[in-house]
N, C-alpha and C. Protein backbone atom coordinates (compact mmCIF):
# COMPACT_ATOMS: atom_id res chain seq x y z
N UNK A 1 -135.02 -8.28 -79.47
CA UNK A 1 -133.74 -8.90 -79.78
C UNK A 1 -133.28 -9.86 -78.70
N UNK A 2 -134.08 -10.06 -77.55
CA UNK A 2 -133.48 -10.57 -76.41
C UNK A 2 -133.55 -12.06 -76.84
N UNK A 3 -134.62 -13.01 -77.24
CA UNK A 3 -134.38 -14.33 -78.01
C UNK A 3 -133.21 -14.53 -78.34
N UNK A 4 -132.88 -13.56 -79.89
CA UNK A 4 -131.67 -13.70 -81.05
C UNK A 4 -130.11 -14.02 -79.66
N UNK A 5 -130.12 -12.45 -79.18
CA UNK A 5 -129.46 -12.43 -78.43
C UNK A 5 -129.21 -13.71 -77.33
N UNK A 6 -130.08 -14.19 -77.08
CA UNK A 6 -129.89 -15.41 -76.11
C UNK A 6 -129.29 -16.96 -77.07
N UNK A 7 -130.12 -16.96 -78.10
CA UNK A 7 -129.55 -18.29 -79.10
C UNK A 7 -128.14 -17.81 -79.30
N UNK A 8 -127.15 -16.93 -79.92
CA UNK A 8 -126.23 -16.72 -80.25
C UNK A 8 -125.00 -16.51 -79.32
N UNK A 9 -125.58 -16.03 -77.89
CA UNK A 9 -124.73 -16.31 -76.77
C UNK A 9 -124.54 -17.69 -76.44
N UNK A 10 -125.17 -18.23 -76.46
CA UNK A 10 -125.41 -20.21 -76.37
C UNK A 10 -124.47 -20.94 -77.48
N UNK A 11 -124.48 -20.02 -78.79
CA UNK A 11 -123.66 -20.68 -79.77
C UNK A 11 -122.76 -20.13 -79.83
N UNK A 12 -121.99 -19.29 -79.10
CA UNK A 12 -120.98 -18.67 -78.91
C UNK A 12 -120.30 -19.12 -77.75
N UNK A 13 -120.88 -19.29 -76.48
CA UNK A 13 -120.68 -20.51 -75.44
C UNK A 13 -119.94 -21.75 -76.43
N UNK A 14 -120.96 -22.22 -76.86
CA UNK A 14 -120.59 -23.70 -77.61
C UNK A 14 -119.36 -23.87 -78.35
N UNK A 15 -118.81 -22.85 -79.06
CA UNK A 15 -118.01 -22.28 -80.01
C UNK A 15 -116.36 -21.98 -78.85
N UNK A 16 -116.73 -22.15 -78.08
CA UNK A 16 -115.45 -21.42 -76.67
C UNK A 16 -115.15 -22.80 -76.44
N UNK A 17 -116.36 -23.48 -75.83
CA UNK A 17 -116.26 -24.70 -75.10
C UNK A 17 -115.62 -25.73 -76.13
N UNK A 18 -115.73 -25.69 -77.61
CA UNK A 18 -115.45 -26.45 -78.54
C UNK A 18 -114.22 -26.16 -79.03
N UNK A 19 -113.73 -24.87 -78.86
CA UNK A 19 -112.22 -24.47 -79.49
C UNK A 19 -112.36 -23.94 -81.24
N UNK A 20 -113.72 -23.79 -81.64
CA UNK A 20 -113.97 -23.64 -82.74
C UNK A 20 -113.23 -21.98 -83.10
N UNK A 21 -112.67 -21.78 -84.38
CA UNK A 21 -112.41 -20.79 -84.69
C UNK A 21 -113.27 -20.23 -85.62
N UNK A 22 -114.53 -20.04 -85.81
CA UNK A 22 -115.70 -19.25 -85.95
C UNK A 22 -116.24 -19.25 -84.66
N UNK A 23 -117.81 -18.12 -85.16
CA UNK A 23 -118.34 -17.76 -84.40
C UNK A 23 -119.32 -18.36 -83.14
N UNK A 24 -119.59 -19.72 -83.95
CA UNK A 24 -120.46 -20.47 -83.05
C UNK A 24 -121.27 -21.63 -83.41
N UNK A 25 -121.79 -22.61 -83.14
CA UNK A 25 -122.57 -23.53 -83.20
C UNK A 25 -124.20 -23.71 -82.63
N UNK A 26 -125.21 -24.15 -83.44
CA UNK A 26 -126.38 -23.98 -83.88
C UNK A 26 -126.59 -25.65 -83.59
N UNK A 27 -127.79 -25.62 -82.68
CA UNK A 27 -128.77 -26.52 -83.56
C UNK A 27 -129.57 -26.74 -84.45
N UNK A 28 -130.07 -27.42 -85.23
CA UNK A 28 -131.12 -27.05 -86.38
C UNK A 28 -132.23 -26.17 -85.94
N UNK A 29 -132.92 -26.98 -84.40
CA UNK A 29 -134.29 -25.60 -84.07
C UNK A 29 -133.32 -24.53 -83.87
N UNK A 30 -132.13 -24.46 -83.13
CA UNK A 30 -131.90 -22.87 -83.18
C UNK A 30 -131.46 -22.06 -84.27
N UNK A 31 -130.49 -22.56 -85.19
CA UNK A 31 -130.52 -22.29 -86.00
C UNK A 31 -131.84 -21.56 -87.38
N UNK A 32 -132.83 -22.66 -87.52
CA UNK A 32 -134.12 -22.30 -87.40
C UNK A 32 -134.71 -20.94 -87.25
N UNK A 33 -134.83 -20.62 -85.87
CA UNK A 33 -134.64 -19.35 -84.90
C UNK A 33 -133.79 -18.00 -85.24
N UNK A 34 -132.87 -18.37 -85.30
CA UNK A 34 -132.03 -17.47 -85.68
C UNK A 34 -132.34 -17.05 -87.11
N UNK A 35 -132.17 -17.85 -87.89
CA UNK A 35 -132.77 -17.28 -89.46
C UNK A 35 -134.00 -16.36 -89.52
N UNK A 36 -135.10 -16.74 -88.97
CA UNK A 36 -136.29 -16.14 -88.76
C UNK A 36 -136.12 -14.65 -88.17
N UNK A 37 -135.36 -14.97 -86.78
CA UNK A 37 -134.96 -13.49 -86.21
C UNK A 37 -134.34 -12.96 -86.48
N UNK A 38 -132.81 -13.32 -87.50
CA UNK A 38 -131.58 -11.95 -88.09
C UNK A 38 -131.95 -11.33 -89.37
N UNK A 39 -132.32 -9.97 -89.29
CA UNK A 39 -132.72 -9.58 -90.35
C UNK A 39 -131.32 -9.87 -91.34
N UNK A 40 -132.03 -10.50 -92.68
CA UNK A 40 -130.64 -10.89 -93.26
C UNK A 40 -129.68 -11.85 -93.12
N UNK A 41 -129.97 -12.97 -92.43
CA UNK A 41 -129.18 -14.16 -91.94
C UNK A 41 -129.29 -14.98 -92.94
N UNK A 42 -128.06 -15.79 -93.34
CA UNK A 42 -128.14 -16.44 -94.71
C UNK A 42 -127.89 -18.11 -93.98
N UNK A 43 -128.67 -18.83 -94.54
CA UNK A 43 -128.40 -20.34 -94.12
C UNK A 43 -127.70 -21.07 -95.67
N UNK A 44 -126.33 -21.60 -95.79
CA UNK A 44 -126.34 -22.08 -96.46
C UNK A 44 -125.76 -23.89 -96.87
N UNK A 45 -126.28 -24.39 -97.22
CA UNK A 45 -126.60 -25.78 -97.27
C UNK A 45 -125.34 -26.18 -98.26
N UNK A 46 -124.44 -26.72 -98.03
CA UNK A 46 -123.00 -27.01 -98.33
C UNK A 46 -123.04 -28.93 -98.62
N UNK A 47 -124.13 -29.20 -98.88
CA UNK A 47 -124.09 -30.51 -99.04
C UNK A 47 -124.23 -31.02 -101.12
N UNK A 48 -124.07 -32.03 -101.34
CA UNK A 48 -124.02 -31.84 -103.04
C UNK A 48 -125.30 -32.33 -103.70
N UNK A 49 -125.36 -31.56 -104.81
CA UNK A 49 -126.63 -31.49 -105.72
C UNK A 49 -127.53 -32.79 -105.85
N UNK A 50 -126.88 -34.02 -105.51
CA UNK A 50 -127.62 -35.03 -105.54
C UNK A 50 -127.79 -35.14 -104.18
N UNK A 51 -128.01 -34.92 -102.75
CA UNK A 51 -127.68 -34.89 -101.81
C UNK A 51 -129.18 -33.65 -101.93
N UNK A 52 -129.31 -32.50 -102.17
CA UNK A 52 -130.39 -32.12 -102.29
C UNK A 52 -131.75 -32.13 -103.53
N UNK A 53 -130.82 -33.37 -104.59
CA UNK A 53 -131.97 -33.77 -105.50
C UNK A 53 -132.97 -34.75 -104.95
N UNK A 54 -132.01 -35.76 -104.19
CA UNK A 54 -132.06 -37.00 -103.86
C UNK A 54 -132.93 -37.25 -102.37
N UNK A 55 -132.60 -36.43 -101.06
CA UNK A 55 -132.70 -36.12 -99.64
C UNK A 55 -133.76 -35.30 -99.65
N UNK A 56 -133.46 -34.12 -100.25
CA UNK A 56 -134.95 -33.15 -99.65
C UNK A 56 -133.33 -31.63 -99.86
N UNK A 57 -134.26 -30.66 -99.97
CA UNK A 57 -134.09 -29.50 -100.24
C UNK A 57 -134.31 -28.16 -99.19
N UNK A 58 -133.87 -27.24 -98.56
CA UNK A 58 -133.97 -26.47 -96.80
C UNK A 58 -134.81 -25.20 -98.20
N UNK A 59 -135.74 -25.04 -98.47
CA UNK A 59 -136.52 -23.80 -98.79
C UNK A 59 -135.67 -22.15 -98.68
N UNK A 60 -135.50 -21.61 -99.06
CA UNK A 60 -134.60 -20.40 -99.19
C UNK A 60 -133.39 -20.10 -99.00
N UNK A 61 -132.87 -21.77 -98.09
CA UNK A 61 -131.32 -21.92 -98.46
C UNK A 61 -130.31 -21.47 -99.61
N UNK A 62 -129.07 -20.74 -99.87
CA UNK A 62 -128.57 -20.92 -100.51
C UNK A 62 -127.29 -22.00 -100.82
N UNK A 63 -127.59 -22.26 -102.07
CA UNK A 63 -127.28 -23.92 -102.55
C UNK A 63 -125.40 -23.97 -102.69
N UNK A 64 -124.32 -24.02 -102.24
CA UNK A 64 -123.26 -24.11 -102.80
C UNK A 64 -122.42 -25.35 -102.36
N UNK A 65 -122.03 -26.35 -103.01
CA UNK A 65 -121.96 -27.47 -102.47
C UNK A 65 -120.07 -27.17 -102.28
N UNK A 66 -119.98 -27.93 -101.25
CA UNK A 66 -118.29 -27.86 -100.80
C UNK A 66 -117.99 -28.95 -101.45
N UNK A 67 -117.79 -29.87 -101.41
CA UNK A 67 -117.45 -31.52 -102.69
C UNK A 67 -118.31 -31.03 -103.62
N UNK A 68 -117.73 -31.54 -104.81
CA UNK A 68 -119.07 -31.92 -105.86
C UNK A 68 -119.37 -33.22 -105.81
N UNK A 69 -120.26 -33.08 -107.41
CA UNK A 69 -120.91 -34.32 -107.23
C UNK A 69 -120.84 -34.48 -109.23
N UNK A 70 -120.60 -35.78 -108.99
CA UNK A 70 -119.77 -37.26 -108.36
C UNK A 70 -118.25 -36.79 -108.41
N UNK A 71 -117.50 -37.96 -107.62
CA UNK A 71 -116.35 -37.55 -107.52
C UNK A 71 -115.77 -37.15 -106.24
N UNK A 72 -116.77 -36.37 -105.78
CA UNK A 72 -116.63 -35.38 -103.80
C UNK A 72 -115.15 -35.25 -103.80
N UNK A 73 -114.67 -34.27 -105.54
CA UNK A 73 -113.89 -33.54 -105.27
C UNK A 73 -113.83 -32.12 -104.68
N UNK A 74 -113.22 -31.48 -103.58
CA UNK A 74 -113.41 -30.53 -103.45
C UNK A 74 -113.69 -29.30 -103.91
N UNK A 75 -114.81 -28.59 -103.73
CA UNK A 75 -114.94 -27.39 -104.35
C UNK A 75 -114.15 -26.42 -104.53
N UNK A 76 -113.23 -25.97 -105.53
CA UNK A 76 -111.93 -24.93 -105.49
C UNK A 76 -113.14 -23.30 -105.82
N UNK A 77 -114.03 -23.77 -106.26
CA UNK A 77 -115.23 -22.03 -106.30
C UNK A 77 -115.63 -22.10 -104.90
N UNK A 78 -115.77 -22.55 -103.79
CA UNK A 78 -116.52 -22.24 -102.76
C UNK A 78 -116.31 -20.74 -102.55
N UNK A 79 -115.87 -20.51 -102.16
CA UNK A 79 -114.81 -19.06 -101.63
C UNK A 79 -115.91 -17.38 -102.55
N UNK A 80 -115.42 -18.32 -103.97
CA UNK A 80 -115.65 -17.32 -104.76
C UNK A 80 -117.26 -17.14 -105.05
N UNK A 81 -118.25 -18.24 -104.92
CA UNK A 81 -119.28 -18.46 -104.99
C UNK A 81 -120.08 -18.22 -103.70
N UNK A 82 -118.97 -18.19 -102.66
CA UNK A 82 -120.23 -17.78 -101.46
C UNK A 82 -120.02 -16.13 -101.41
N UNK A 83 -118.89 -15.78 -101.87
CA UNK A 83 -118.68 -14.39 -102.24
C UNK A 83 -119.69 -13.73 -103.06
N UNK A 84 -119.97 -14.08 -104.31
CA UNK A 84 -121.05 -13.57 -104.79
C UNK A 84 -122.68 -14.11 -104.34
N UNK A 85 -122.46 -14.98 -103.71
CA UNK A 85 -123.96 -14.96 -103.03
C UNK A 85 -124.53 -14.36 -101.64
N UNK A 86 -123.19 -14.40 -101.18
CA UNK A 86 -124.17 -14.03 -99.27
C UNK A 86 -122.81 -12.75 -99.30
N UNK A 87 -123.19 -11.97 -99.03
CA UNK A 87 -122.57 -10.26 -98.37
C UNK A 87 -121.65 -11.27 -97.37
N UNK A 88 -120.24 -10.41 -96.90
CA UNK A 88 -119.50 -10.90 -95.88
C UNK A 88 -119.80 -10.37 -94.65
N UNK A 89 -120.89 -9.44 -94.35
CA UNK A 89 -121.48 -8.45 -93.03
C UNK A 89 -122.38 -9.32 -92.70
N UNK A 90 -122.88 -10.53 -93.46
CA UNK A 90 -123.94 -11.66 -92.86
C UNK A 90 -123.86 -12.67 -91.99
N UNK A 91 -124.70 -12.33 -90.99
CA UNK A 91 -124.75 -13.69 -89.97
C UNK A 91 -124.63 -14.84 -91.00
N UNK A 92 -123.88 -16.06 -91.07
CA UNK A 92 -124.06 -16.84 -92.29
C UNK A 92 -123.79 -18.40 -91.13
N UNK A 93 -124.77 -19.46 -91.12
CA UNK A 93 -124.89 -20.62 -90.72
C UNK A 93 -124.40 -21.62 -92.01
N UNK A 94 -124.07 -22.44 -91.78
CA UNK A 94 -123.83 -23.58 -92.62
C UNK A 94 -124.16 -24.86 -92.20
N UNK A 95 -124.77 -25.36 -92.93
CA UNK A 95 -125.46 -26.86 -93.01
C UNK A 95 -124.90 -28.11 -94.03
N UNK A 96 -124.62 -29.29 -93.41
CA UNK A 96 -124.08 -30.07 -94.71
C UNK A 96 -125.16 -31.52 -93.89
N UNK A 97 -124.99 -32.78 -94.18
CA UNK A 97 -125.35 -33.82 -94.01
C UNK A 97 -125.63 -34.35 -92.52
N UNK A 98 -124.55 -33.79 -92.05
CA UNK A 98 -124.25 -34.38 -90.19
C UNK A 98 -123.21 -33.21 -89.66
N UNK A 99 -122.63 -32.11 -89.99
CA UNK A 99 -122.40 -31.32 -89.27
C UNK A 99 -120.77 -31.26 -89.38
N UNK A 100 -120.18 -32.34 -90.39
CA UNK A 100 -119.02 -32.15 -90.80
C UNK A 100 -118.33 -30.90 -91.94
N UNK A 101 -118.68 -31.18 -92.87
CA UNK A 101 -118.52 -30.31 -94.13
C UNK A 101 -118.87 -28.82 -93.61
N UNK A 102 -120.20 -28.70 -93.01
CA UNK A 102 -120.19 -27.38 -92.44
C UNK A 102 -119.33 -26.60 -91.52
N UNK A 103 -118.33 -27.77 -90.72
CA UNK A 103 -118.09 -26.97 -89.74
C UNK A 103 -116.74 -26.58 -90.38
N UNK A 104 -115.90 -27.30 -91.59
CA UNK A 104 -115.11 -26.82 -92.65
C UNK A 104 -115.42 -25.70 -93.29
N UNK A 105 -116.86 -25.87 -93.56
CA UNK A 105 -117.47 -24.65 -94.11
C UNK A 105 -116.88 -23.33 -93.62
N UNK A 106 -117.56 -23.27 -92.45
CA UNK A 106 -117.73 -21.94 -91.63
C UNK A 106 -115.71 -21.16 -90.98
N UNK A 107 -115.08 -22.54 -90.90
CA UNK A 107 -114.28 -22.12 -90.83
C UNK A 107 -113.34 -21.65 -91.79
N UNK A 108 -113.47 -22.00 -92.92
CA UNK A 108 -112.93 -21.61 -94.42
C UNK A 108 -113.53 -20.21 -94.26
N UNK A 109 -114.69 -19.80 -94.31
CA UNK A 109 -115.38 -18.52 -94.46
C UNK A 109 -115.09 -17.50 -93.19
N UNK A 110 -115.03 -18.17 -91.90
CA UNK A 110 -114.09 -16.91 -91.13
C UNK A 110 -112.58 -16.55 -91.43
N UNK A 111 -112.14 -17.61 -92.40
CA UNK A 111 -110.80 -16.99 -92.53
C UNK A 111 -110.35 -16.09 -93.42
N UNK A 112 -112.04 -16.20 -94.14
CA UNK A 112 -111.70 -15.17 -95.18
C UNK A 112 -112.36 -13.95 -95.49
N UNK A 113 -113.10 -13.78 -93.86
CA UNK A 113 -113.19 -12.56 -93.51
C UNK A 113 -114.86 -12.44 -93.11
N UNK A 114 -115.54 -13.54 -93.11
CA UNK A 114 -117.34 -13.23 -93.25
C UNK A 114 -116.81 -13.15 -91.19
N UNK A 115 -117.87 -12.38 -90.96
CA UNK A 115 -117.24 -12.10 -89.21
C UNK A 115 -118.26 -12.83 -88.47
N UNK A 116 -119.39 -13.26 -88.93
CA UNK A 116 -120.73 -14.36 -88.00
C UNK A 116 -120.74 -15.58 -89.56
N UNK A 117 -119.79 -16.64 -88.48
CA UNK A 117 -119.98 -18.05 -89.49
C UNK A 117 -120.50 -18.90 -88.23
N UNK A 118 -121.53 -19.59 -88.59
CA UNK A 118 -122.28 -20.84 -87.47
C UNK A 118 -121.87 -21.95 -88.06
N UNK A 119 -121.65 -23.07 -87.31
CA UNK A 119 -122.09 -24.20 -88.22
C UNK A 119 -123.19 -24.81 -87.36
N UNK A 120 -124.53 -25.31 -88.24
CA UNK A 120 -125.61 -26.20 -87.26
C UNK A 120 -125.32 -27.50 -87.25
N UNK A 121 -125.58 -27.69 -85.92
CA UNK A 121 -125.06 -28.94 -85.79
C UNK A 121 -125.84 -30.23 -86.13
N UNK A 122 -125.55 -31.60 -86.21
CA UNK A 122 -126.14 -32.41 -86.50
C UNK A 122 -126.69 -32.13 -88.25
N UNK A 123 -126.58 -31.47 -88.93
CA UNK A 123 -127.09 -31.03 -89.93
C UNK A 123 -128.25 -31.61 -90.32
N UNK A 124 -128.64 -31.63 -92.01
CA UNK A 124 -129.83 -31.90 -91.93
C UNK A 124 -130.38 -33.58 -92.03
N UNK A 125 -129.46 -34.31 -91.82
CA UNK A 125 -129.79 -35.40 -91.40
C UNK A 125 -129.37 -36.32 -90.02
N UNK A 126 -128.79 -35.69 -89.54
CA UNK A 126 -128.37 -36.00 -88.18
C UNK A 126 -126.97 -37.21 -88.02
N UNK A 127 -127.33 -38.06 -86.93
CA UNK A 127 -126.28 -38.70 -86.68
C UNK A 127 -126.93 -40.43 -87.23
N UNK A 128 -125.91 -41.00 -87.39
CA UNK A 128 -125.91 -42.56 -87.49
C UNK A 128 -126.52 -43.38 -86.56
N UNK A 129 -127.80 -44.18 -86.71
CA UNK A 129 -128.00 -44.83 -86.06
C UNK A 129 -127.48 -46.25 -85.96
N UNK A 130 -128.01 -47.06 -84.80
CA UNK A 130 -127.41 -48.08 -84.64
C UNK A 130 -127.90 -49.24 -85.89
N UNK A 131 -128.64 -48.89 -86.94
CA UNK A 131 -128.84 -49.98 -87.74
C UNK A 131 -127.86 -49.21 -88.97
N UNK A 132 -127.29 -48.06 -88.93
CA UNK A 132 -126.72 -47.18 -89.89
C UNK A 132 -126.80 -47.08 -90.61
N UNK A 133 -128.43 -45.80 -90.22
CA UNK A 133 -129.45 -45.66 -91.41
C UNK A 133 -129.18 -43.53 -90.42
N UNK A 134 -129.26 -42.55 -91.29
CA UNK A 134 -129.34 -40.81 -90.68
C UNK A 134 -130.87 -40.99 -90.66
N UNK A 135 -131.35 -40.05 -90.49
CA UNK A 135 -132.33 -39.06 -90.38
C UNK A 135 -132.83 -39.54 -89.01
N UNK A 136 -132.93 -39.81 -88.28
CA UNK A 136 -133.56 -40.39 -87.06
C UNK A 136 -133.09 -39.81 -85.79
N UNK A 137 -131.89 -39.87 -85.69
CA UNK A 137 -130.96 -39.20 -84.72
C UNK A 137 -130.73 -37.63 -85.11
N UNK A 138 -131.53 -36.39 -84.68
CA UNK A 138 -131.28 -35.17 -84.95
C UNK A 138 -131.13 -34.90 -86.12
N UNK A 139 -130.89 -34.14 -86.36
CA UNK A 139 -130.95 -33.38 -87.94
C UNK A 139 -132.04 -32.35 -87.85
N UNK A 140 -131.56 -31.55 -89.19
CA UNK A 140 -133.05 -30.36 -89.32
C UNK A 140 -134.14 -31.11 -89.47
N UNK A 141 -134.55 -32.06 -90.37
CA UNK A 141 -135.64 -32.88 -91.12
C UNK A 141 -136.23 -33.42 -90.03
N UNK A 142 -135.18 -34.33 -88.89
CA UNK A 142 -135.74 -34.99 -87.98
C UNK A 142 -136.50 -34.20 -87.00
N UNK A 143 -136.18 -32.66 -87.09
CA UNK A 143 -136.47 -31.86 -85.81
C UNK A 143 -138.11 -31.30 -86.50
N UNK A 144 -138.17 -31.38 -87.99
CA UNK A 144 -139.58 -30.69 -88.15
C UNK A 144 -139.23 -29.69 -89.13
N UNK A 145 -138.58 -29.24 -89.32
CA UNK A 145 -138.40 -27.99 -90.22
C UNK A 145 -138.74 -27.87 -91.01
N UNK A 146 -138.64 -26.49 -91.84
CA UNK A 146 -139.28 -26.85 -93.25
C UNK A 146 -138.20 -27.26 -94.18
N UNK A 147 -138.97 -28.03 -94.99
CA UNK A 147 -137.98 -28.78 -95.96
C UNK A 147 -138.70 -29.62 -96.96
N UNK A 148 -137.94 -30.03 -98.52
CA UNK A 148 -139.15 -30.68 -99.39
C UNK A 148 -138.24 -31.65 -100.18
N UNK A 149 -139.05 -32.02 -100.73
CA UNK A 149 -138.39 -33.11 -101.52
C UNK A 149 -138.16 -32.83 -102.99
């Protein structure tokens, strides 16, 4: 457990240093990491259906998009839909595009009681580059992970 234990002190660090009111912040490799090592750790990908029709898809992710699609009106089921998918006793990470939507994510979901919400950062396409084009600058995809189209 000493790994797990070491990534989650780091994102719990990060989470202090940031003022975040969840549990902590992830990079994609750690994040990564962490999934592999928490028995039961749920990663879920908060970005919208064309967004994982369109981009590429995180393999055993569960799918619940915070906007929909079209429209990127807000999701009024999030709540109730991550309720019936991921247990509230679950380490639970959240992933969206660049690390926004998730970190809404995670904090919507500690308030409503899940007690380990991450958000990974940079998500799975990272940050804007200077021709302002994602995937290049961090992200899960950019880091290697698994992921498909």
């Amino acid at each position: 457990m000493g790994k797990l234990t070491d990534l989650l002190n780091l994102a719990q660090m990060r989470a202090r240093e940031l003022g975040l009111s969840y549990s902590g912040a992830l990079t994609p490799r750690e994040a990564s990491e962490v999934w592999q090592l928490a028995p039961g750790a749920r990663l879920v990908d908060v970005r919208t259906r064309a967004e994982w029709d369109w981009v590429g898809r995180i393999p055993g992710a569960v799918e619940i998009e915070w906007n929909s699609y079209p429209g990127s009106q807000p999701n009024t089921d999030f709540l109730a839909q991550l309720k019936r998918q991921v247990d509230g006793e679950s380490l639970v990470m959240f992933l969206c595009r660049s690390g926004v939507r998730s970190h809404n994510a995670a904090s919507l979901a500690s308030e409503a009681g899940y007690s380990e919400c991450y958000n990974v950062l940079e998500g799975f396409e990272g940050d804007i580059d200077a021709n302002g084009q994602r995937g290049k600058l961090g992200g899960w995809r950019h880091a290697g992970l698994p992921w498909k189209s």
